[in-house]
C-alpha atoms as a PDB file:
ATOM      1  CA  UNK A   1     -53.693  79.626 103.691  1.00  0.00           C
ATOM      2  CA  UNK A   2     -57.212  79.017 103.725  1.00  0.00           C
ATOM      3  CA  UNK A   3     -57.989  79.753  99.957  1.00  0.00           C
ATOM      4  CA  UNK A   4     -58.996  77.796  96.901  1.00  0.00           C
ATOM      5  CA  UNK A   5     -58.830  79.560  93.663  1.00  0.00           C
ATOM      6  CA  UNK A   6     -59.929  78.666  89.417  1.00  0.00           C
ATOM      7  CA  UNK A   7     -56.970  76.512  88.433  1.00  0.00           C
ATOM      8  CA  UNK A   8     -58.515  77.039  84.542  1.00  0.00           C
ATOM      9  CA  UNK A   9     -60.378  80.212  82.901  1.00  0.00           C
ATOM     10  CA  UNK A  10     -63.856  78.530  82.740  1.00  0.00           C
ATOM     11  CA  UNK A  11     -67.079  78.230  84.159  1.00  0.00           C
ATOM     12  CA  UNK A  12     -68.453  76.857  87.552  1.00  0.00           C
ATOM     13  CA  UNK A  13     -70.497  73.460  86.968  1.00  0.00           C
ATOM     14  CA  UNK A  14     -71.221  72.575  90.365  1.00  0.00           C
ATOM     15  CA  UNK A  15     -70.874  74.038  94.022  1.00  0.00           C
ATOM     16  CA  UNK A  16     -71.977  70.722  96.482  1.00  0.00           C
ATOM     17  CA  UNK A  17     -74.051  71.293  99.237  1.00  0.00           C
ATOM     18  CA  UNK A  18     -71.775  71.223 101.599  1.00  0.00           C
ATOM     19  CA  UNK A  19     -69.984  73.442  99.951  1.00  0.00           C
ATOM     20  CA  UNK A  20     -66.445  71.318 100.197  1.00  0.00           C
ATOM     21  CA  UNK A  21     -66.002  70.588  96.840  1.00  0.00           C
ATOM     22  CA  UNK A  22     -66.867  72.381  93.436  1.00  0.00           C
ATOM     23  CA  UNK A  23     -66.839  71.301  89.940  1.00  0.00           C
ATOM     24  CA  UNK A  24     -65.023  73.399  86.757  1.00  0.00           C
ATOM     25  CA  UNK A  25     -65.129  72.970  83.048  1.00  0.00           C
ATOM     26  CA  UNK A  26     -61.846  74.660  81.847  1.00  0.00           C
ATOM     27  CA  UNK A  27     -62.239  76.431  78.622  1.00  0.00           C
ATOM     28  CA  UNK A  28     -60.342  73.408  76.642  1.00  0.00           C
ATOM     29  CA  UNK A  29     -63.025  71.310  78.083  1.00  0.00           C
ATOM     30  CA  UNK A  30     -60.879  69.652  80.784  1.00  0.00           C
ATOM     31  CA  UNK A  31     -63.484  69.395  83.712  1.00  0.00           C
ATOM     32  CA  UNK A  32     -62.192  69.373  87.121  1.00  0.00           C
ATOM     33  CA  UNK A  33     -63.442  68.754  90.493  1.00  0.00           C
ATOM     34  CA  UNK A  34     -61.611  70.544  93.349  1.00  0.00           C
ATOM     35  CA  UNK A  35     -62.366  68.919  97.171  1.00  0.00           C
ATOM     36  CA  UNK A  36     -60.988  70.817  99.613  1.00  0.00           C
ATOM     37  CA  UNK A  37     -60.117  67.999 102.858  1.00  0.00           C
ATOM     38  CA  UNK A  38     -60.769  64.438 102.394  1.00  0.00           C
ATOM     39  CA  UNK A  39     -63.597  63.643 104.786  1.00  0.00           C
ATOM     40  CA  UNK A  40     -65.490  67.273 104.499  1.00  0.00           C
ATOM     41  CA  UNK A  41     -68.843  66.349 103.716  1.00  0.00           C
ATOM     42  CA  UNK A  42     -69.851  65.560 106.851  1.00  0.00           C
ATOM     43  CA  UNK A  43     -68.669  68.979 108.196  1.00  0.00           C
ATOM     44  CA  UNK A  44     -72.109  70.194 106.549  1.00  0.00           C
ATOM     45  CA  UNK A  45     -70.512  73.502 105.286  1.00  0.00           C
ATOM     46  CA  UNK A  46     -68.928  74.856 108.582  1.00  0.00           C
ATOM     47  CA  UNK A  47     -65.768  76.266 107.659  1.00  0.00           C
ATOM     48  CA  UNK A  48     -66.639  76.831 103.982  1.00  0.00           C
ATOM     49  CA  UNK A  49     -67.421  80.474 102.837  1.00  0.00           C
ATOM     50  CA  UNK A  50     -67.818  79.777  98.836  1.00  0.00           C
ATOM     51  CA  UNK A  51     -67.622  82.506  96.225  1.00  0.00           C
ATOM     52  CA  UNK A  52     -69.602  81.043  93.485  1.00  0.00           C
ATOM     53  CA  UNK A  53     -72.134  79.530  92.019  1.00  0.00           C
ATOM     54  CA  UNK A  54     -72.967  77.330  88.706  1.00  0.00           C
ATOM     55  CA  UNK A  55     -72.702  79.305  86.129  1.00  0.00           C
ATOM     56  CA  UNK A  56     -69.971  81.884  86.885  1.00  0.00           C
ATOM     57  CA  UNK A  57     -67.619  81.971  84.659  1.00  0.00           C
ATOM     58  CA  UNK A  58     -63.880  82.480  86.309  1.00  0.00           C
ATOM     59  CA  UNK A  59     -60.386  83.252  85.384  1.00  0.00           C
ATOM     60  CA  UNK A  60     -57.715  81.372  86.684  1.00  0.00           C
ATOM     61  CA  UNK A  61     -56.268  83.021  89.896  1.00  0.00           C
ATOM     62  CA  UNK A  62     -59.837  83.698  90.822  1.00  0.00           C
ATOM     63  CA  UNK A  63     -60.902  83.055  94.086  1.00  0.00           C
ATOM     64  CA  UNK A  64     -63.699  80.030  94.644  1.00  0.00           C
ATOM     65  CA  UNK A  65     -63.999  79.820  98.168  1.00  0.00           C
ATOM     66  CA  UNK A  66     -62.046  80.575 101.573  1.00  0.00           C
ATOM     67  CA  UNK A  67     -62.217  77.628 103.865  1.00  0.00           C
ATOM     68  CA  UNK A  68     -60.950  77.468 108.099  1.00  0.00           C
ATOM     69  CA  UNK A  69     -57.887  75.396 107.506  1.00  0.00           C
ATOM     70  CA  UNK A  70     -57.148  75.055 111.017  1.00  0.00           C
ATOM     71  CA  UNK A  71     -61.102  73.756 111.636  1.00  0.00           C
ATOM     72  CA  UNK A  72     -60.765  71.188 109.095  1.00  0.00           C
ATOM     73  CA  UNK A  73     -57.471  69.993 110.503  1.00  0.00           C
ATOM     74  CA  UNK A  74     -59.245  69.609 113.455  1.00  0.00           C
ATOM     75  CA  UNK A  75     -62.406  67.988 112.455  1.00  0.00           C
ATOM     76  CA  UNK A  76     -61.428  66.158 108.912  1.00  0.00           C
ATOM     77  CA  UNK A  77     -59.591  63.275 107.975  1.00  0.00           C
ATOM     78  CA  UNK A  78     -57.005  65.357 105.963  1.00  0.00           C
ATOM     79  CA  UNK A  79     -56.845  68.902 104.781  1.00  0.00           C
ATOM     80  CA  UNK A  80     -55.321  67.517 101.212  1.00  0.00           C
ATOM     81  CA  UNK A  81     -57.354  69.196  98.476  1.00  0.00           C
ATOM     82  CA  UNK A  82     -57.443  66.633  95.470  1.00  0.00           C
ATOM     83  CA  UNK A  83     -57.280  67.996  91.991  1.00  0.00           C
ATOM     84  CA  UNK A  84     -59.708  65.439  89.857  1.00  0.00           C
ATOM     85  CA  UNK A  85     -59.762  65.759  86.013  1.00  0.00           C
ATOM     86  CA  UNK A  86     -63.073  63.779  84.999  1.00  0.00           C
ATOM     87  CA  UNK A  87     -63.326  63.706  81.452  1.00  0.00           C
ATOM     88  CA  UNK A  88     -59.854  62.934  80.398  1.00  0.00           C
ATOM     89  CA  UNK A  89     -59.813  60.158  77.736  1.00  0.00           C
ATOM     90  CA  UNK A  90     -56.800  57.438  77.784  1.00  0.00           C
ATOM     91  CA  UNK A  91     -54.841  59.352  75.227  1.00  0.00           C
ATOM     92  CA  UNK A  92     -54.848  62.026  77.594  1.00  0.00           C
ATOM     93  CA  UNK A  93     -51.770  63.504  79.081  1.00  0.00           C
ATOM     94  CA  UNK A  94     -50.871  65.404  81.844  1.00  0.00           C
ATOM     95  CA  UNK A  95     -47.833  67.704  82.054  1.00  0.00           C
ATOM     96  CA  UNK A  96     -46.711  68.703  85.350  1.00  0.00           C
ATOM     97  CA  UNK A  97     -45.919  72.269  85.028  1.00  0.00           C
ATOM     98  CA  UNK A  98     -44.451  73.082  89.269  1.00  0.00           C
ATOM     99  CA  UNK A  99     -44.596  70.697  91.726  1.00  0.00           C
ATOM    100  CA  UNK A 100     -42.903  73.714  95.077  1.00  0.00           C
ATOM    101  CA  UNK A 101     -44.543  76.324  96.357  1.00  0.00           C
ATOM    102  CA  UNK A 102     -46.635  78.111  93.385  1.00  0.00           C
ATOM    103  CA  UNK A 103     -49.152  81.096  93.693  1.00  0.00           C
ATOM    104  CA  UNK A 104     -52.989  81.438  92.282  1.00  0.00           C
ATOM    105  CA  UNK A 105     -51.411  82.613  89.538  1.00  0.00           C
ATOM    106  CA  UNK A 106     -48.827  80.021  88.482  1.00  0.00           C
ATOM    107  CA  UNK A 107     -49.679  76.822  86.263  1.00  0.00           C
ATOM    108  CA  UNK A 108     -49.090  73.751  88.099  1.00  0.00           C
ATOM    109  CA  UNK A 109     -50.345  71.263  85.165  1.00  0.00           C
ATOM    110  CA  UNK A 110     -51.067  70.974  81.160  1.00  0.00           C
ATOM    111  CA  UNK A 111     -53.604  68.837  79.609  1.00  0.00           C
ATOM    112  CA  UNK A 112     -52.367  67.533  76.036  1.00  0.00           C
END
């Protein structure tokens, strides 16, 4: 739909330049990096209309940025948005919580 919104209660670590990917630190400590499209960076921002900034601290279901799906269809190599967790450890586990269609509101994974 054009939305990206805090997977995690946390705080904003990182909003890149051009403004297609951001990076969260969940209150566990989990940090995540959310990239909306694969291929974005060179779209220099267009189509990117982000919400926040490092240092704002979000709930989960808030909303990080609205993006033109449709543009970055058009101009991107995909318009996947990759989930990265980069700090797990290799004890950590993740527990896939829903895998169909979910809301900004529903879990989709656990961190153990």
């Amino acid at each position: 739909e054009g939305h990206l919104y805090a997977p995690c209660d946390g705080e904003v670590l990182f909003v890149f330049p051009s403004k297609h990917a951001i990076g969260l630190k969940c209150t566990d400590g989990t940090e995540i990096l959310l990239h909306v499209g694969i291929d974005t960076v060179k779209l220099d921002g267009k189509g990117f209309d982000v919400h926040v900034e490092a240092g704002t601290h979000v709930k989960m279901g808030d909303k990080l940025m609205d993006f033109d799906l449709q543009y970055i269809r058009d101009n991107a190599k995909s318009a996947a948005i990759p989930m990265v967790f980069t700090n797990l450890n290799e004890n950590s586990i993740l527990e896939v919580a829903a895998l169909d269609d979910v809301t900004k509101d529903t879990v989709i994974l656990y961190v153990k």
